[in-house]
Protein backbone atom coordinates (compact mmCIF):
# COMPACT_ATOMS: atom_id res chain seq x y z
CA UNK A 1 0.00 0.00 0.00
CA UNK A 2 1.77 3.06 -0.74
CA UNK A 3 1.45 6.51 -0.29
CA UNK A 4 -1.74 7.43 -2.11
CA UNK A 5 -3.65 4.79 -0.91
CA UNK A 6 -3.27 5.00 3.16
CA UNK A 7 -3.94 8.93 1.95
CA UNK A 8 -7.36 8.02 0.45
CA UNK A 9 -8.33 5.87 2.99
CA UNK A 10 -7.40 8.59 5.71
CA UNK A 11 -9.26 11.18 4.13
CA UNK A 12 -12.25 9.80 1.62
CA UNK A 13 -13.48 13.32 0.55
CA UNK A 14 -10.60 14.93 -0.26
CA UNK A 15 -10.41 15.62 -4.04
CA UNK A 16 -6.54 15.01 -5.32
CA UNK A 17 -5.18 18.34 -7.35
CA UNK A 18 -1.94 16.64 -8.16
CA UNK A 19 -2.14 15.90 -11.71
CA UNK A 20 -2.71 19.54 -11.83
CA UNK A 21 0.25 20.48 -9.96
CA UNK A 22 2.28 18.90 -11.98
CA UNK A 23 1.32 20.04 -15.13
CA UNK A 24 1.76 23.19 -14.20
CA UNK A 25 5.16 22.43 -13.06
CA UNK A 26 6.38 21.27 -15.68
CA UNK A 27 5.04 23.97 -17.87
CA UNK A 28 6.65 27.02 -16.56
CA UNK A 29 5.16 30.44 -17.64
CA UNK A 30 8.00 32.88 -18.19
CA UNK A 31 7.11 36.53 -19.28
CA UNK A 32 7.26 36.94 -22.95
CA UNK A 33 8.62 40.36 -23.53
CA UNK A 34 8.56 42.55 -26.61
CA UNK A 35 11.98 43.73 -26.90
CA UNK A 36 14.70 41.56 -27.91
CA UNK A 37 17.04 39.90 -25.15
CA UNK A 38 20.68 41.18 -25.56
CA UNK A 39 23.44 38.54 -25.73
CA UNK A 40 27.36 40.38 -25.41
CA UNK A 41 30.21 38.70 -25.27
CA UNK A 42 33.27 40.15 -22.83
CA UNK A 43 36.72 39.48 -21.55
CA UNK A 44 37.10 39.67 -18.06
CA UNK A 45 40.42 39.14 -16.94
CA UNK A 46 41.04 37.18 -19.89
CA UNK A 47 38.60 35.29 -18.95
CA UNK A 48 35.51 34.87 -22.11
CA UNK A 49 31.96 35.47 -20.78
CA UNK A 50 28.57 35.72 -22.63
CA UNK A 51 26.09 38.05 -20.77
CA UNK A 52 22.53 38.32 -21.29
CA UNK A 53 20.22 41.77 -20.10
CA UNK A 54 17.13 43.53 -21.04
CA UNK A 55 14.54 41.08 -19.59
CA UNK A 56 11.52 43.11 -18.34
CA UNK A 57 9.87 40.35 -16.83
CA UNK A 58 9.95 39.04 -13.11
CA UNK A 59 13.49 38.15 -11.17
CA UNK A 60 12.05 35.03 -10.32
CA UNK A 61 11.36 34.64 -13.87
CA UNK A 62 15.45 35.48 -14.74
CA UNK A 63 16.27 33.29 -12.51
CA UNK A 64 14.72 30.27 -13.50
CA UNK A 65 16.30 31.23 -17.19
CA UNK A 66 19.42 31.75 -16.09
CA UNK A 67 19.43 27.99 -13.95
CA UNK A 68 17.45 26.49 -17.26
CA UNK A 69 20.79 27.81 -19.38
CA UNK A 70 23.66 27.08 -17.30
CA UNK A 71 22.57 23.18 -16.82
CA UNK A 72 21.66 23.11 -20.04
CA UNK A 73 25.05 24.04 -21.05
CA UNK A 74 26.98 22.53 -18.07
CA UNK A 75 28.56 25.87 -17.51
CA UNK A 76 29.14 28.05 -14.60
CA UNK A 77 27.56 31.44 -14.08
CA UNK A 78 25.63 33.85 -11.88
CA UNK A 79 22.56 36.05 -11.96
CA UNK A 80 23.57 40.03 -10.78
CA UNK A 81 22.34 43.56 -11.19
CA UNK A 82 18.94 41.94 -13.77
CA UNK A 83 21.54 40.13 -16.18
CA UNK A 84 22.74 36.42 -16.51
CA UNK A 85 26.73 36.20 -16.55
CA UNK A 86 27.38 32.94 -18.32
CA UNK A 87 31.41 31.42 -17.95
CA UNK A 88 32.56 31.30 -21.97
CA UNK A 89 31.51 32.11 -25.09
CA UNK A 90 28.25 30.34 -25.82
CA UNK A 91 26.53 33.21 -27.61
CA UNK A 92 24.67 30.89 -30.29
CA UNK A 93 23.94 28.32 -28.60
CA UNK A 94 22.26 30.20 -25.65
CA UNK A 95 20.72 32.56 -28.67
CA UNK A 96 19.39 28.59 -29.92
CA UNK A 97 18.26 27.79 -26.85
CA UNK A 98 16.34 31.01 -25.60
CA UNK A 99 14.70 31.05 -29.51
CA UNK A 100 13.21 27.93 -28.27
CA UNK A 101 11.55 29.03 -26.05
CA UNK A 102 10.04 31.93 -27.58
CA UNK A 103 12.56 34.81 -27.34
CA UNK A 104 13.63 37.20 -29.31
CA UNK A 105 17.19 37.51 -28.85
CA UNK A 106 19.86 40.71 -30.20
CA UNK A 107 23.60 39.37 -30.68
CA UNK A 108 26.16 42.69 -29.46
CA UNK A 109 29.86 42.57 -29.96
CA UNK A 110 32.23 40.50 -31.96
């Protein structure tokens, strides 16, 4: 008997939202915006770095893109000051990947 079940017969009533839930999960609503995305590329310290800015939508929202790209890639990176700092120069692939889902993106620099 697992989980579900002893949960059922605990409480008979109770209507289950979880297929719901999940859907919704797994279908993440980020703001569509109607100005393009900017994608630079920089040297820092000799270093190469891609950095994305000009999202108008939530933080949360930036957020979630920013974690979405950087394990997508398996790169390192960080989320300051409303832009995504991305370690190396992955400006089409991250351009690929945010067209995906919907973006319009703006390639800057070099």
């Amino acid at each position: 008997m697992d989980l579900q079940d002893q949960l059922k017969n605990l409480f008979p009533d109770h209507v289950s939202e979880t297929s719901d839930s999940e859907s919704q999960d797994k279908t993440t609503e980020l703001w569509m915006q109607d100005e393009p995305i900017i994608c630079k590329y920089e040297k820092r310290k000799g270093k190469p770095i891609t950095i994305l800015e000009g999202y108008t939508g939530a933080t949360e929202d930036f957020k979630t893109l920013a974690k979405d790209i950087k394990t997508t890639l398996s790169v390192g990176g960080s989320f300051k000051d409303d832009k995504i700092i991305i370690q190396g120069d992955f400006r089409d692939k991250i351009m690929e990947i945010l067209k995906e889902k919907g973006f319009q993106v703006k390639r800057v620099g070099g």
